[in-house]
Protein backbone atom coordinates (compact mmCIF):
# COMPACT_ATOMS: atom_id res chain seq x y z
CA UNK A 1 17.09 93.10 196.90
CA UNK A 2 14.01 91.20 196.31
CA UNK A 3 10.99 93.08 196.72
CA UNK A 4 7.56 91.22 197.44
CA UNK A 5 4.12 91.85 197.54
CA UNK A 6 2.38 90.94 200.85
CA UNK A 7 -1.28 89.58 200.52
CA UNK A 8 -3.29 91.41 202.59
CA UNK A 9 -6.44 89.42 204.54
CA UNK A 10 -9.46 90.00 202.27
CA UNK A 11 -12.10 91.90 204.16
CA UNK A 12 -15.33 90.20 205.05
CA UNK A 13 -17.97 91.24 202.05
CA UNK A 14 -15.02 90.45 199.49
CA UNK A 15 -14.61 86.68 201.09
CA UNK A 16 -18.57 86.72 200.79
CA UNK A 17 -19.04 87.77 197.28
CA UNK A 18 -16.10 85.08 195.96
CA UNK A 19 -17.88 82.43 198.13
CA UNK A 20 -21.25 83.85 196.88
CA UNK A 21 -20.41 83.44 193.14
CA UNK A 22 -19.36 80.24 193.49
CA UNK A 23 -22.50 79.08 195.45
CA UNK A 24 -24.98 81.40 192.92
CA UNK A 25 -22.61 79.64 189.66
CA UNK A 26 -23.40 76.72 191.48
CA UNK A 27 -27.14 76.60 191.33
CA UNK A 28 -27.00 78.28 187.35
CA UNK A 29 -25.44 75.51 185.77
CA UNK A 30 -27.74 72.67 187.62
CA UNK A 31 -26.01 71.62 190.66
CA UNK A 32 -27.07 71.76 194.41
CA UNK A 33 -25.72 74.57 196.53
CA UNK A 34 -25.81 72.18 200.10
CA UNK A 35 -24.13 74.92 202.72
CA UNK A 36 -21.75 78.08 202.00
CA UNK A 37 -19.73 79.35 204.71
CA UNK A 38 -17.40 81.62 206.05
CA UNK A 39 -14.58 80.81 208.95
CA UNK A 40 -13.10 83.07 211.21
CA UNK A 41 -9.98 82.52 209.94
CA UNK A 42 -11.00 84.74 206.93
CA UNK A 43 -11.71 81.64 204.84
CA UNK A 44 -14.53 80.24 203.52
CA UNK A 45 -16.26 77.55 201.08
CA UNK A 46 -19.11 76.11 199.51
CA UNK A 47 -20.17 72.51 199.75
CA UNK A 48 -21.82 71.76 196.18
CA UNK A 49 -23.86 68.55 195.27
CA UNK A 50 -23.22 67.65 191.80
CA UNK A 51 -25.41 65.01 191.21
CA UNK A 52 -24.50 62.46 188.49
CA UNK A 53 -22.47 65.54 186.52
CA UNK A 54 -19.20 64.20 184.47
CA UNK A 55 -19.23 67.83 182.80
CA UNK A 56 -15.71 69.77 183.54
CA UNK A 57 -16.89 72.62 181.92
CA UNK A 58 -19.48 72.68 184.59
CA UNK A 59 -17.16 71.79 187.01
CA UNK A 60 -15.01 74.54 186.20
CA UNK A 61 -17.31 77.48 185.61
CA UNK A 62 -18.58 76.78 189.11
CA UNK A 63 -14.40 76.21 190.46
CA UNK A 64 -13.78 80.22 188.79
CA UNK A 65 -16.68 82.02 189.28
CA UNK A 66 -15.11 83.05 192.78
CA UNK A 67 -12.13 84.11 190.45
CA UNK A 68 -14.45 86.08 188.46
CA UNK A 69 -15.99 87.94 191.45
CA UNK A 70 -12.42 88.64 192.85
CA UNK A 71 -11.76 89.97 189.61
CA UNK A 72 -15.33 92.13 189.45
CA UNK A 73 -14.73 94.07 192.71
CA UNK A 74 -11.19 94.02 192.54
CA UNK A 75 -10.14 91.82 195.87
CA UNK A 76 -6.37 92.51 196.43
CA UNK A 77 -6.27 94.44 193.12
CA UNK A 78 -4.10 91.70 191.43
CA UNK A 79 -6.40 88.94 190.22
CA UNK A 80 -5.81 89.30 186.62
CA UNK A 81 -5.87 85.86 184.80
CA UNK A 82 -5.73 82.31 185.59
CA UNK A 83 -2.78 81.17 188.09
CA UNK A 84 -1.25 77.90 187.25
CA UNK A 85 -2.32 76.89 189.76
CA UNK A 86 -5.83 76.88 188.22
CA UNK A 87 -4.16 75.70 185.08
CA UNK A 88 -3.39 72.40 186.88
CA UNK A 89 -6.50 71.57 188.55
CA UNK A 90 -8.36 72.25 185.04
CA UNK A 91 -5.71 69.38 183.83
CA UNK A 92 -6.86 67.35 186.78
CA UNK A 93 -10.64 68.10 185.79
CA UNK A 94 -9.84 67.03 182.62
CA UNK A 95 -9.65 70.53 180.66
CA UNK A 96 -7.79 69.16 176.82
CA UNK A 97 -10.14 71.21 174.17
CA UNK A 98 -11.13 74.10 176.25
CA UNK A 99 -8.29 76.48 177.93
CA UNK A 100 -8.98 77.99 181.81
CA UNK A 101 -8.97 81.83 180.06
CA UNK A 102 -11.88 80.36 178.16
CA UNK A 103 -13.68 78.85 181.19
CA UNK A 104 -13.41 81.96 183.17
CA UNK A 105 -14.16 84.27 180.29
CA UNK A 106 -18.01 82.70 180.83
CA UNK A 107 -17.13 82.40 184.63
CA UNK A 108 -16.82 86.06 184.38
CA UNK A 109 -20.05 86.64 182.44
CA UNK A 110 -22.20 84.51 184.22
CA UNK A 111 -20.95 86.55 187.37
CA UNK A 112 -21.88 90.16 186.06
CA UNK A 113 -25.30 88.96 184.82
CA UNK A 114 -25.88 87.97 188.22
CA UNK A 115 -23.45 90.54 189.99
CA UNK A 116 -27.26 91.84 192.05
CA UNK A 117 -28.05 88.11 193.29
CA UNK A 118 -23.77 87.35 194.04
CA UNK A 119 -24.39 90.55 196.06
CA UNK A 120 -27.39 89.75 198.03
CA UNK A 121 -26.05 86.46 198.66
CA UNK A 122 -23.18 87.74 200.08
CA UNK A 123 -24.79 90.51 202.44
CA UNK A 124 -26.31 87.58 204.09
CA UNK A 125 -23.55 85.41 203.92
CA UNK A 126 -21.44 87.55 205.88
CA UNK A 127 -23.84 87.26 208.69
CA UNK A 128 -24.24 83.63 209.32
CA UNK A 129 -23.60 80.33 207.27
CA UNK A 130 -26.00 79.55 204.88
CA UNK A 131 -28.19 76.28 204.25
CA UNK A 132 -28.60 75.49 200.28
CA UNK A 133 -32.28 76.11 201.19
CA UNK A 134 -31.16 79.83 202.64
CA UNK A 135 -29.00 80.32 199.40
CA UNK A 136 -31.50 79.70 197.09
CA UNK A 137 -34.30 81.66 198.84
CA UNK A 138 -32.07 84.74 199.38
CA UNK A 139 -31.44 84.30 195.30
CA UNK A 140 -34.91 83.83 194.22
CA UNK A 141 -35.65 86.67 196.56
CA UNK A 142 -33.06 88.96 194.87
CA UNK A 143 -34.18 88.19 191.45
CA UNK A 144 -32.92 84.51 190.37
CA UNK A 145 -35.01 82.07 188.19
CA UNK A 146 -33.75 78.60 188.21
């Protein structure tokens, strides 16, 4: 007998901190937070502009910074390393010099130096859906210097 692990629905403030990081990686590395959301179907997402960007690294900081937050406050308690999932879409983006673990290892830093302004983000965010305008004032509010 097989036994499985069932994957429990995150709660509410853990959905808005991985959304959060990716919106507050986002804005770090230069691109354009444009809305971040949550669904009532305990998803949620973060439209980004990118501008005229070709840079995967980029690309993928800002694609596992939600990774890194899971990982930070511990959402499910199983998010240890990259999936291959993430593995394949870093092939996709391009990834031939740089591994994922790499990629997330900064993911992960740029997430605790801005773990107070993820946070903030994500207090809000769990209230209504956010603007890019509302994103980056609730940021610059909570400490953030583009």
């Amino acid at each position: 007998m097989r036994l499985t692990r069932k994957r429990r629905k995150p709660q509410a403030i853990q959905l808005a901190r991985h959304e959060a990081a990716h919106a507050v990686a986002a804005e770090v590395v230069g691109h354009s937070v444009q809305v971040a959301r949550l669904t009532r179907k305990g998803c949620g997402y973060v439209r980004v502009h990118h501008g005229s960007c070709r840079d995967p690294m980029r690309h993928g900081i800002v694609a596992l910074a939600g990774h890194a937050a899971d990982m930070k406050w511990g959402r499910f308690g199983m998010w240890r390393n990259v999936s291959a999932v993430d593995k394949h879409i870093f092939d996709q983006l391009g990834f031939r010099d740089m591994s994922a673990v790499t990629i997330l290892n900064i993911a992960r830093s740029l997430v605790d130096a801005h773990a107070d302004i993820i946070q903030a983000l994500a207090v809000e965010l769990k209230q209504r859906d956010l603007s890019g305008d509302e994103c980056r004032e609730i940021m610059q509010k909570a400490g953030f210097k583009s």
